[in-house]
Protein backbone atom coordinates (compact mmCIF):
# COMPACT_ATOMS: atom_id res chain seq x y z
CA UNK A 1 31.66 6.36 0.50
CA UNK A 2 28.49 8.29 1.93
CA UNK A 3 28.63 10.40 4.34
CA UNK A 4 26.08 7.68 6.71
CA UNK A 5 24.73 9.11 10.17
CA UNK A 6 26.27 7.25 12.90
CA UNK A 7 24.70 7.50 15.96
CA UNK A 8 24.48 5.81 19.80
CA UNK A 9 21.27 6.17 22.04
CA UNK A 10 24.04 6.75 25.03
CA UNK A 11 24.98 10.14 22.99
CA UNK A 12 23.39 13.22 24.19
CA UNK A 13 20.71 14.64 21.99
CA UNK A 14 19.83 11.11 20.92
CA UNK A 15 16.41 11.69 20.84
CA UNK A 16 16.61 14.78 18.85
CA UNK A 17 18.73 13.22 16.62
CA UNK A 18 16.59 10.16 15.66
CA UNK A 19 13.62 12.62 15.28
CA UNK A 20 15.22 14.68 13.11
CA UNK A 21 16.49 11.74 10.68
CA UNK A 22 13.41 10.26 11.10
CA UNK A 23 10.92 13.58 10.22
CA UNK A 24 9.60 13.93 6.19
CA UNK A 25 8.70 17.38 5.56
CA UNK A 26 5.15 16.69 4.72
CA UNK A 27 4.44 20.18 3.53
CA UNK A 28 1.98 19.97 -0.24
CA UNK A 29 3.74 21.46 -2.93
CA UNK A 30 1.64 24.37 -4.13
CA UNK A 31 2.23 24.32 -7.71
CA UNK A 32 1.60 20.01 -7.91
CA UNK A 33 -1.85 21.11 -6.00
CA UNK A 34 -2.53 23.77 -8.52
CA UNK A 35 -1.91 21.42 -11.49
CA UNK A 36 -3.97 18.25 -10.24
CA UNK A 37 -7.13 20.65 -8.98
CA UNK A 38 -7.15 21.45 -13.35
CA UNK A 39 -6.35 18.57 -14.44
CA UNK A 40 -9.48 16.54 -12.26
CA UNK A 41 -11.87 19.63 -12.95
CA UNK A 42 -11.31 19.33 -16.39
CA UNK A 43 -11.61 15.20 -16.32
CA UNK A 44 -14.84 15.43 -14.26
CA UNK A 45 -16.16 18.00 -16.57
CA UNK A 46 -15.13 16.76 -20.39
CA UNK A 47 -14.18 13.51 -19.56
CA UNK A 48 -12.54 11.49 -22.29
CA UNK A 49 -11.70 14.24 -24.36
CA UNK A 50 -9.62 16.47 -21.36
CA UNK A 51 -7.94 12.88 -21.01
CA UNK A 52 -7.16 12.39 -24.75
CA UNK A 53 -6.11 16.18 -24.41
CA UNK A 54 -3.68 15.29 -21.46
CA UNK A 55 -2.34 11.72 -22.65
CA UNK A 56 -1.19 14.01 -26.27
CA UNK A 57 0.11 16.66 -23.65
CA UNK A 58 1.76 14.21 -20.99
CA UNK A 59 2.89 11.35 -22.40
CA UNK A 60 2.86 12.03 -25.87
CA UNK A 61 0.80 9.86 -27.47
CA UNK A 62 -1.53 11.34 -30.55
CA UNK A 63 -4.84 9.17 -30.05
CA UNK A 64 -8.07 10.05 -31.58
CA UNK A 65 -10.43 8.07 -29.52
CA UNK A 66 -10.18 6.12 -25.73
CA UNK A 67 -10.85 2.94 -27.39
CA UNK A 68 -7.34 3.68 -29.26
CA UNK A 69 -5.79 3.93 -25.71
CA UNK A 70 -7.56 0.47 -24.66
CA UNK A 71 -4.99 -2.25 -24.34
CA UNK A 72 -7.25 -5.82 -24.90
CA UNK A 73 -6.99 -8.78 -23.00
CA UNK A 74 -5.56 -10.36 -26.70
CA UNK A 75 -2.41 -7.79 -26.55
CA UNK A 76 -2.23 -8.52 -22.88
CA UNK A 77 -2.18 -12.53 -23.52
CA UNK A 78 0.65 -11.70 -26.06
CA UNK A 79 3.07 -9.99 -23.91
CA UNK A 80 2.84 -12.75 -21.32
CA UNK A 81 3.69 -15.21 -23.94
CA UNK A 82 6.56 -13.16 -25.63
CA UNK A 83 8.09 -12.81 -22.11
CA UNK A 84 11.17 -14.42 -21.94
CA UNK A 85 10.25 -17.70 -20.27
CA UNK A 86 12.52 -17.38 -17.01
CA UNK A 87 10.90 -13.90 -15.89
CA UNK A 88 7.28 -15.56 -17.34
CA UNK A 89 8.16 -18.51 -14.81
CA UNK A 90 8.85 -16.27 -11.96
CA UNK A 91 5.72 -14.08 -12.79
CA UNK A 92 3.76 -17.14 -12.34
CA UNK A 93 5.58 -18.35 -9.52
CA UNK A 94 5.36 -15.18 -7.52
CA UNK A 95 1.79 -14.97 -8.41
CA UNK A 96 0.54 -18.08 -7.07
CA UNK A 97 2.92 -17.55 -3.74
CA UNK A 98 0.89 -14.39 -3.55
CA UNK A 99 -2.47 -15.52 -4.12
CA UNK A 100 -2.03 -18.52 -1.91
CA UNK A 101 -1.27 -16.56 0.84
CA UNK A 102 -3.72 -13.91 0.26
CA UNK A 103 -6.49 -16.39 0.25
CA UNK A 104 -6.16 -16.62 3.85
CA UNK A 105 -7.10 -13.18 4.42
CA UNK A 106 -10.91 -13.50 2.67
CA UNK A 107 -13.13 -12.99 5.57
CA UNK A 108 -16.63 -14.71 5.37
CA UNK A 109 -20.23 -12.97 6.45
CA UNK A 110 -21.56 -14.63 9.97
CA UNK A 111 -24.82 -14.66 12.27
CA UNK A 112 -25.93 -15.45 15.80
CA UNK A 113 -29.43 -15.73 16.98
CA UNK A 114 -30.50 -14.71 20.30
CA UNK A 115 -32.41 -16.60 22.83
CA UNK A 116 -35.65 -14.25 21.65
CA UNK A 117 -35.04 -15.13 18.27
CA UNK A 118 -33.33 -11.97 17.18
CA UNK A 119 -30.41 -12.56 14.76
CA UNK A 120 -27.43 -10.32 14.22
CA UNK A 121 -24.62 -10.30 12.53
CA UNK A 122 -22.50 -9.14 9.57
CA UNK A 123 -22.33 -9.39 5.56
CA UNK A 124 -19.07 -9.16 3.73
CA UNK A 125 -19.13 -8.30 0.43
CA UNK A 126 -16.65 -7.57 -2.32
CA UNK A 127 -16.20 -3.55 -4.13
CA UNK A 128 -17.79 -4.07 -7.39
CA UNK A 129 -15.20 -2.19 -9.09
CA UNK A 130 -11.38 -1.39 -8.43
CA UNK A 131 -9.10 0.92 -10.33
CA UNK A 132 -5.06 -0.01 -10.12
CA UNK A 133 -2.68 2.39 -11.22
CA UNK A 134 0.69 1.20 -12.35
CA UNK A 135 3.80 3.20 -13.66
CA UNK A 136 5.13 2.86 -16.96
CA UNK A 137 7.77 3.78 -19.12
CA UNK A 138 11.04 3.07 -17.77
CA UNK A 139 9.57 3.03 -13.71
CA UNK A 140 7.85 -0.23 -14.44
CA UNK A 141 7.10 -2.52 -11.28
CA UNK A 142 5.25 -5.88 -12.94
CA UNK A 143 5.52 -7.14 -9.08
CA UNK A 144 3.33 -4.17 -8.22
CA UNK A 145 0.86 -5.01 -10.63
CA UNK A 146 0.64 -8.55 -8.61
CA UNK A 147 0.30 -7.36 -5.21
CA UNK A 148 -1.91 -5.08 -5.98
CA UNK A 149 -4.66 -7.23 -8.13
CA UNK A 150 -4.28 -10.43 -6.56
CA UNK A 151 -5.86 -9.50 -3.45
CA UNK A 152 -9.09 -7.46 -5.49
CA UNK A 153 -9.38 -11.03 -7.33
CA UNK A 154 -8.73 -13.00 -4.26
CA UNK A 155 -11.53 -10.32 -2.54
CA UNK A 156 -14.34 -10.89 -5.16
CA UNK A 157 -13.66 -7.81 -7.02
CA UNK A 158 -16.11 -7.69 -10.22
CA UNK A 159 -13.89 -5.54 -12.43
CA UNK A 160 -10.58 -4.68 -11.94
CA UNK A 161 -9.36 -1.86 -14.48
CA UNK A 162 -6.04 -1.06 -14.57
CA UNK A 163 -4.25 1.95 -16.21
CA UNK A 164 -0.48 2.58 -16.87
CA UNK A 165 0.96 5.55 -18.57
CA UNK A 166 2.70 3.92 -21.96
CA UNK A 167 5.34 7.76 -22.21
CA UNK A 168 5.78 7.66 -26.41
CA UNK A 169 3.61 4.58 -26.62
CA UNK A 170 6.69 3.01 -24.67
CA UNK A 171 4.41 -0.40 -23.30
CA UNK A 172 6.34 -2.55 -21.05
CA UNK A 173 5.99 -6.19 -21.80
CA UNK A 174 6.20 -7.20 -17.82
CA UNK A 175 3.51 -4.81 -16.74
CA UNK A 176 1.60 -5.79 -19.67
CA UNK A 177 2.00 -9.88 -18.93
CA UNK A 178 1.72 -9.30 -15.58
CA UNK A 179 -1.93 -8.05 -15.93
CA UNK A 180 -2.47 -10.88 -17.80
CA UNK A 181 -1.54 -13.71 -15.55
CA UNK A 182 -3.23 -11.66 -12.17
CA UNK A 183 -6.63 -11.42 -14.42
CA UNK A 184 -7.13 -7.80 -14.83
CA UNK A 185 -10.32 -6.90 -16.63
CA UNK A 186 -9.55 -3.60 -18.98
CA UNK A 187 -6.24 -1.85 -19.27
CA UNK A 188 -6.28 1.85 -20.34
CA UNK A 189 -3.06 3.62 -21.52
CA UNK A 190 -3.15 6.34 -19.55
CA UNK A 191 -1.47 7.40 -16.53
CA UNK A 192 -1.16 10.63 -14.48
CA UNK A 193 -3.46 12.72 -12.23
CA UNK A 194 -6.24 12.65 -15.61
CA UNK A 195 -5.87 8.56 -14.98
CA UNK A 196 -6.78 8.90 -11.68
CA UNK A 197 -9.59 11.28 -12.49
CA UNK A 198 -10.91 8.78 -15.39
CA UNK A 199 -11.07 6.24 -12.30
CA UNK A 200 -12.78 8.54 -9.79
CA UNK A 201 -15.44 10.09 -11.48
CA UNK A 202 -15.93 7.75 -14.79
CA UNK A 203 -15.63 8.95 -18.48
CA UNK A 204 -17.70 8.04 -21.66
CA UNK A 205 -15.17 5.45 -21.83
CA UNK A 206 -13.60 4.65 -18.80
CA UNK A 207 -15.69 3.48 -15.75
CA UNK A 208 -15.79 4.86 -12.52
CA UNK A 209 -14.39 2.64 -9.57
CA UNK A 210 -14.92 2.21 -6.42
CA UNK A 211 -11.49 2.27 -5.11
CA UNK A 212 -8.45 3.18 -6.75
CA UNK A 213 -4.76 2.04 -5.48
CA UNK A 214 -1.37 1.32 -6.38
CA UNK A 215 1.94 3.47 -6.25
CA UNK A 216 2.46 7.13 -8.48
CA UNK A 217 4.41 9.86 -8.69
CA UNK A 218 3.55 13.39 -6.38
CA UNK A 219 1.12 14.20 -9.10
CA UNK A 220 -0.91 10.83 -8.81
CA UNK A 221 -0.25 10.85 -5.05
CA UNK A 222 -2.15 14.84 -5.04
CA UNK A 223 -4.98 13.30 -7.41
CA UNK A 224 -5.90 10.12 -5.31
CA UNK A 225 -5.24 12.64 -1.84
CA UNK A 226 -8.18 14.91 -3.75
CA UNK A 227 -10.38 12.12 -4.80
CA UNK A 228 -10.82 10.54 -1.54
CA UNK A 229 -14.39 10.38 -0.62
CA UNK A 230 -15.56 10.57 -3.81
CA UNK A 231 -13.74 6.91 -4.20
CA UNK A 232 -11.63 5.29 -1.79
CA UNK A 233 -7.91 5.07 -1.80
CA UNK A 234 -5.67 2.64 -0.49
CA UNK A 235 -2.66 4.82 1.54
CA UNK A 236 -0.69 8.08 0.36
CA UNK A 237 2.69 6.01 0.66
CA UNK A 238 5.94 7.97 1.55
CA UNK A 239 9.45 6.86 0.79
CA UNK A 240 10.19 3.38 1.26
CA UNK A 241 12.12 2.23 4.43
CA UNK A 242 13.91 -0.46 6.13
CA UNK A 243 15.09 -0.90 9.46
CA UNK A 244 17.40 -3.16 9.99
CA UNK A 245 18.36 -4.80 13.58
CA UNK A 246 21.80 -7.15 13.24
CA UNK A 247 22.92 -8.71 16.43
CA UNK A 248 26.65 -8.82 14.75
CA UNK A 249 26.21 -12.42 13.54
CA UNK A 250 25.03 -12.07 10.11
CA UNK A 251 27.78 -11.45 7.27
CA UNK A 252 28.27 -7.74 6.85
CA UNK A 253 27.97 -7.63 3.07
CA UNK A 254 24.70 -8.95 3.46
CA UNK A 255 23.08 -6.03 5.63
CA UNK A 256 24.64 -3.63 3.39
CA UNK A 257 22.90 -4.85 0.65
CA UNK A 258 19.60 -5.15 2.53
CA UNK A 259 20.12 -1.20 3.45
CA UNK A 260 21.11 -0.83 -0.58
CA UNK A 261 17.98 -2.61 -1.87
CA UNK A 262 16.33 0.20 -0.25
CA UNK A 263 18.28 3.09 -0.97
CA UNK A 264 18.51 2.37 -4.51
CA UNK A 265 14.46 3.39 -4.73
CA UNK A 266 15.20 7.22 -4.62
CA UNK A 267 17.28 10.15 -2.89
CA UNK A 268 14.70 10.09 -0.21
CA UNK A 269 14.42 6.38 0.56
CA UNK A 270 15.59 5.35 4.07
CA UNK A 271 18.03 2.93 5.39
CA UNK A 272 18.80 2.24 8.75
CA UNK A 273 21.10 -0.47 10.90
CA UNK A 274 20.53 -0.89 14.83
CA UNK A 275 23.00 -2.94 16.64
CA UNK A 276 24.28 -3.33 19.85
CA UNK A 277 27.73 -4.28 18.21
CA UNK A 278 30.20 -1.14 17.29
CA UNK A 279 32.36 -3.43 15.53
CA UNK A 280 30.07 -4.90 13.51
CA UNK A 281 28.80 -1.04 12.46
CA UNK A 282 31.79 -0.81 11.40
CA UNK A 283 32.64 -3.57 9.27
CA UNK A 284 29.20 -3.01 7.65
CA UNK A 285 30.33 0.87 6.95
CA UNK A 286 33.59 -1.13 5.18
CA UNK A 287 31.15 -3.44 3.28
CA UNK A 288 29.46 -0.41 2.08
CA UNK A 289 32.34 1.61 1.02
CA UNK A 290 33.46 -1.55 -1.40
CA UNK A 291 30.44 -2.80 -2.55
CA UNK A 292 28.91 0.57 -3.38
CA UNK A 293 31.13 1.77 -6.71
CA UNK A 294 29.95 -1.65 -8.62
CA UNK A 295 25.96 -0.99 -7.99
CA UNK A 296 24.12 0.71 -10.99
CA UNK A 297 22.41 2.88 -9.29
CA UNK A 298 25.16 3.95 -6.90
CA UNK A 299 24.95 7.51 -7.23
CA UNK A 300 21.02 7.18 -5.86
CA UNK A 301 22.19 5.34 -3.26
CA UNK A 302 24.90 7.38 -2.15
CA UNK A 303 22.34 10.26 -1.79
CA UNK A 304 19.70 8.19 0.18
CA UNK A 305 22.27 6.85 2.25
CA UNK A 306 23.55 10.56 3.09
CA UNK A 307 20.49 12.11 2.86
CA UNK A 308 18.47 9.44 5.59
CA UNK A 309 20.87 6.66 6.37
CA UNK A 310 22.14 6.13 9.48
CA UNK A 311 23.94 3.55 11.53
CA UNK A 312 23.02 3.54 15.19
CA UNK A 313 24.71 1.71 18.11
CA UNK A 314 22.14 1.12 21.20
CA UNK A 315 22.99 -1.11 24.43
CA UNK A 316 21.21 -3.93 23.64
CA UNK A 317 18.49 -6.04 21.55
CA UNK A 318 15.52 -4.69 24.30
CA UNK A 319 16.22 -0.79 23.02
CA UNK A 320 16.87 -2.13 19.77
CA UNK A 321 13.39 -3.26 19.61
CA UNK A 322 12.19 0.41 21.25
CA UNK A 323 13.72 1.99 18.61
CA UNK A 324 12.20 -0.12 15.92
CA UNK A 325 8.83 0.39 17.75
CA UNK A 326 9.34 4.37 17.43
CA UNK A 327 10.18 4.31 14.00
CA UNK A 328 7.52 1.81 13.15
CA UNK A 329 9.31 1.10 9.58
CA UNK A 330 7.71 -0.28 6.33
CA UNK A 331 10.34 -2.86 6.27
CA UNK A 332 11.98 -4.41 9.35
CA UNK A 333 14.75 -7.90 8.74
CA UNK A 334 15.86 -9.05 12.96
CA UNK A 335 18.86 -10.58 11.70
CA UNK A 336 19.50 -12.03 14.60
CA UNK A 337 20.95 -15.17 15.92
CA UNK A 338 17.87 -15.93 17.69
CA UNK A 339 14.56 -13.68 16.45
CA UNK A 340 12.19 -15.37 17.90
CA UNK A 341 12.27 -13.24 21.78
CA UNK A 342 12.50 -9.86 19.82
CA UNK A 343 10.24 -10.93 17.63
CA UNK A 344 7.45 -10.71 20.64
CA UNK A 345 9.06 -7.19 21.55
CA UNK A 346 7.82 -5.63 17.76
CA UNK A 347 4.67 -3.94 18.11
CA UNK A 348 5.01 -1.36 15.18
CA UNK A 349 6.03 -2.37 11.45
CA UNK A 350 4.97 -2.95 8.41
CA UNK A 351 6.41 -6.31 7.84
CA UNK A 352 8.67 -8.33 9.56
CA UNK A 353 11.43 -10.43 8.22
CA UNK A 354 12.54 -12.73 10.27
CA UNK A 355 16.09 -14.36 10.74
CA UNK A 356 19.37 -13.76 8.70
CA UNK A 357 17.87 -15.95 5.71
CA UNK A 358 15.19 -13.28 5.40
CA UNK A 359 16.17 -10.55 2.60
CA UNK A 360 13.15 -7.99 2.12
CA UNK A 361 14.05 -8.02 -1.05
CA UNK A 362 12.15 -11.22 -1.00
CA UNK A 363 9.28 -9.73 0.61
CA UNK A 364 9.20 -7.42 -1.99
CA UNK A 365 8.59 -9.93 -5.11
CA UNK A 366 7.59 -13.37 -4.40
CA UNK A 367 7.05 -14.41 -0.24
CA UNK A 368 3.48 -14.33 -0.13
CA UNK A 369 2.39 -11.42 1.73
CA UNK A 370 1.73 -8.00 0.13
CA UNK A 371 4.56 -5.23 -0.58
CA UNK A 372 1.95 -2.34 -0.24
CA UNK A 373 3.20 -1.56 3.44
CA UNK A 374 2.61 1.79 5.46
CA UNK A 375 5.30 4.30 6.14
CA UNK A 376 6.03 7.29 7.13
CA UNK A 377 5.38 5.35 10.81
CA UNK A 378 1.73 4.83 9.91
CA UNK A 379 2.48 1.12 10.45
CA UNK A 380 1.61 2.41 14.40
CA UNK A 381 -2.12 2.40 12.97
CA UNK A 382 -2.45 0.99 9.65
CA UNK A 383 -1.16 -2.38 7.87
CA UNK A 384 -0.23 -3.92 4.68
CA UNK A 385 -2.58 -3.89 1.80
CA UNK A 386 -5.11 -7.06 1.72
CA UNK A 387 -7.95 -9.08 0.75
CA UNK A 388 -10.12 -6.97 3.59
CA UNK A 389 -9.70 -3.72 1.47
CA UNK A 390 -11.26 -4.71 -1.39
CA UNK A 391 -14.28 -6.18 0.87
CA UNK A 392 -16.40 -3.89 3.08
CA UNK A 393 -19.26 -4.86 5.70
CA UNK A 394 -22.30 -4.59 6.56
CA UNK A 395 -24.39 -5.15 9.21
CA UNK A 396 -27.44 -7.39 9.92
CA UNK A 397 -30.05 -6.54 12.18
CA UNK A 398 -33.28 -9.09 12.56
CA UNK A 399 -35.11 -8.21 15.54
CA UNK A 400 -37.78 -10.71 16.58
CA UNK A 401 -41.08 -9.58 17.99
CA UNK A 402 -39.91 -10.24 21.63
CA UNK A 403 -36.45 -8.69 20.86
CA UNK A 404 -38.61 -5.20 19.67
CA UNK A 405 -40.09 -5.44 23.15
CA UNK A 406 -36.73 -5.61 24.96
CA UNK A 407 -34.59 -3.91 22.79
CA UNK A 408 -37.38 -1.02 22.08
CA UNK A 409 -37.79 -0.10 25.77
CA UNK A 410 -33.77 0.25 25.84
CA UNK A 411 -34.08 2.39 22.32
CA UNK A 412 -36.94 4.48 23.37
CA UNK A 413 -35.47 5.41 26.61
CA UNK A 414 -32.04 6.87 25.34
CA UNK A 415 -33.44 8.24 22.31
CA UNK A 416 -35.85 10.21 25.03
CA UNK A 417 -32.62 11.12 26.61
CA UNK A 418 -31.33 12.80 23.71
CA UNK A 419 -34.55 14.39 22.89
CA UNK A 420 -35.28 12.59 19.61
CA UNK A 421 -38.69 11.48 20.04
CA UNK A 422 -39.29 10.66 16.56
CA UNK A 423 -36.75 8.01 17.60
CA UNK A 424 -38.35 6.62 20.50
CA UNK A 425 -41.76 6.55 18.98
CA UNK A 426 -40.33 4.10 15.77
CA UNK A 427 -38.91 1.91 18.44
CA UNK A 428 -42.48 1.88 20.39
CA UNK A 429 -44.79 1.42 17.91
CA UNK A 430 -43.65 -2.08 17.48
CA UNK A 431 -44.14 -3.11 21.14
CA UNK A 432 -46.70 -0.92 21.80
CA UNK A 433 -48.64 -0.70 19.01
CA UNK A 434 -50.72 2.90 18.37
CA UNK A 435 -48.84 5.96 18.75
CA UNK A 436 -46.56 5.23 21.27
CA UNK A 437 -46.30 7.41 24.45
């Protein structure tokens, strides 16, 4: 049994308390900084050959050329058709759940016209180019590859390239297949911080994106953190989290699963349960004790569940939903008898799931809605990846001739103001004709 956190807001030191279990030492580690800073210097500067150097160094593999490390759409087509056909079935399933719900996220350009005749408004258009990195070898997330290309096709995304280390020319079928059924364009077999170098800055072989996302180790993390500006990135994602709030009604060997399926990522994933019932904490502290020795991956567990787990008592379902709101969690199940009134409480999460029927472990693979979710509590200002990230705007201005008389004595006056005449004159000319003032 791990040593969980138990906590009660009426404790003294609460507040500490929760901050403290709640805090991620943030700090960069020097040496990963070090390492990435070569690694993209070299990829910007040699390009395919500094990633052919790294891919023999990394992962391995003893290719003479990028085109050798180019997985076709033929090989891709294969490994969706050698999947076994239940997990090929619930590839496809999850994939149209996920497009169909994604396709109500595409936002469309619009216009007004004034009563001078001036229009304005706003063009959407799609990136031209995305870059998705994936993780391979034995960490291999096909679900990942789906929530993460869906919405880029869903978007309007002209190329999607994808790259996923293969560690001893180790390619996993699922990731493979998965590409395959979400449409992804070109497929490199490469992975690491040179990957994400390849993606920002373009090689002889590999072209340079406009955005790059999808999940990675520190190193990729550091490389996508470095690239930023040069391309855009989706998030730097922390640990994964859930939150869960249990009124005492649901069956106890339920939430301790749900707090499992997160802890099971890594030794610094978090769990936590909030509920008003001691009891119930309790039984769910029993339910862990026996269910954990017959999970795989129990020692993981154990040390997430020690390391970041906690189960906290509060008074009721109102400060359950203020401590959910301070936490703002990637994943957050109500598993309550009646949702719907908390439920209007949440202000901060990722995503919501919503009633004792709702597992996040559904969420995670086939609901609808995307598993890329902030943490860290950046759900307070961010949300889950979308359609609207692979489209960007812009904005349409069509002044009228009447409208440049208006609007121009309004421009020319505050650009005065700020003492930019060059400004003010561009605005006159076109109502007053000449040189202006």
């Amino acid at each position: 049994m791990p040593d969980i956190l138990r906590l009660s807001t009426s404790d003294a030191g609460f507040d500490a308390a929760l901050a403290r279990l709640t805090a991620l030492e943030a700090s960069q580690d020097e040496s990963v900084e070090r390492a990435v800073a070569a690694i993209l210097d070299a990829v910007r500067a040699r390009g395919d050959a500094a990633v052919l150097e790294y891919t023999r160094q990394f992962d391995g593999l003893e290719a003479q050329s990028m085109a050798a490390l180019e997985i076709p759409r033929a090989a891709l087509a294969r490994a969706r058709d050698g999947i076994p056909v239940a997990e090929r079935e619930a590839l496809e399933a999850a994939a149209e759940r996920v497009r169909r719900y994604h396709e109500r996220q595409r936002a469309g350009s619009w216009e007004y016209a004034e009563p001078d005749g001036t229009v304005l408004g706003q063009k959407v258009t799609p990136l031209d180019r995305v870059g998705l990195y994936v993780p391979g070898g034995k960490a291999a997330y096909p679900s990942s590859v789906l929530m993460n290309a869906l919405p880029a096709k869903v978007a309007g995304v002209g190329e999607l390239v994808m790259v996923v280390p293969t560690p001893g020319g180790e390619r996993n079928a699922l990731v493979l297949g998965a590409a395959s059924i979400a449409g992804v364009d070109r497929v490199f077999a490469i992975g690491g911080a040179q990957a994400v170098g390849a993606l920002a800055y373009g090689t002889e072989t590999v072209p340079q994106v406009d955005k790059i996302v999808g999940p990675g180790n520190k190193y990729v993390a550091a490389a996508k953190r470095r690239v930023f500006g040069i391309v855009g990135i989706d998030m730097i994602a922390g640990p994964s989290e859930i939150l869960v709030v249990c009124d005492g009604t649901t069956d106890p060997d339920w939430i301790a699963m749900d707090l499992f399926s997160q802890a099971e990522h890594d030794e610094v994933a978090q769990a936590i349960l909030v509920s008003p019932d001691a009891a119930f904490l309790d039984r769910v502290a029993a339910s862990i004790a026996r269910q954990l020795p017959g999970m795989p991956r129990r020692d993981v567990i154990a040390a997430s569940l020690g390391n970041r787990g906690a189960l906290i008592r509060v008074r009721d379902l109102d400060e359950a939903a203020e401590i959910a709101n301070r936490i703002a969690p990637e994943h957050l199940e109500l598993s309550v008898r009646d949702p719907e009134p908390l439920l209007a409480k949440i202000r901060h999460a990722g995503a919501i799931f919503v009633g004792p029927y709702s597992s996040e472990a559904i969420g995670d693979y086939c609901a609808g809605p995307n598993h890329v979710l902030p943490t860290s509590r950046t759900a307070r200002f961010s949300s889950p990846l979308g359609v609207y990230d692979f489209q960007k705007r812009s904005s349409l201005i069509k002044v009228s001739p009447d409208g440049a008389a208006s609007l121009g004595r309004v421009a020319a006056t505050l650009a005065y103001g700020e003492g930019l005449q060059a400004h003010a004159r561009s605005a006159e000319y076109r109502f007053l004709g000449g040189r202006g003032r």
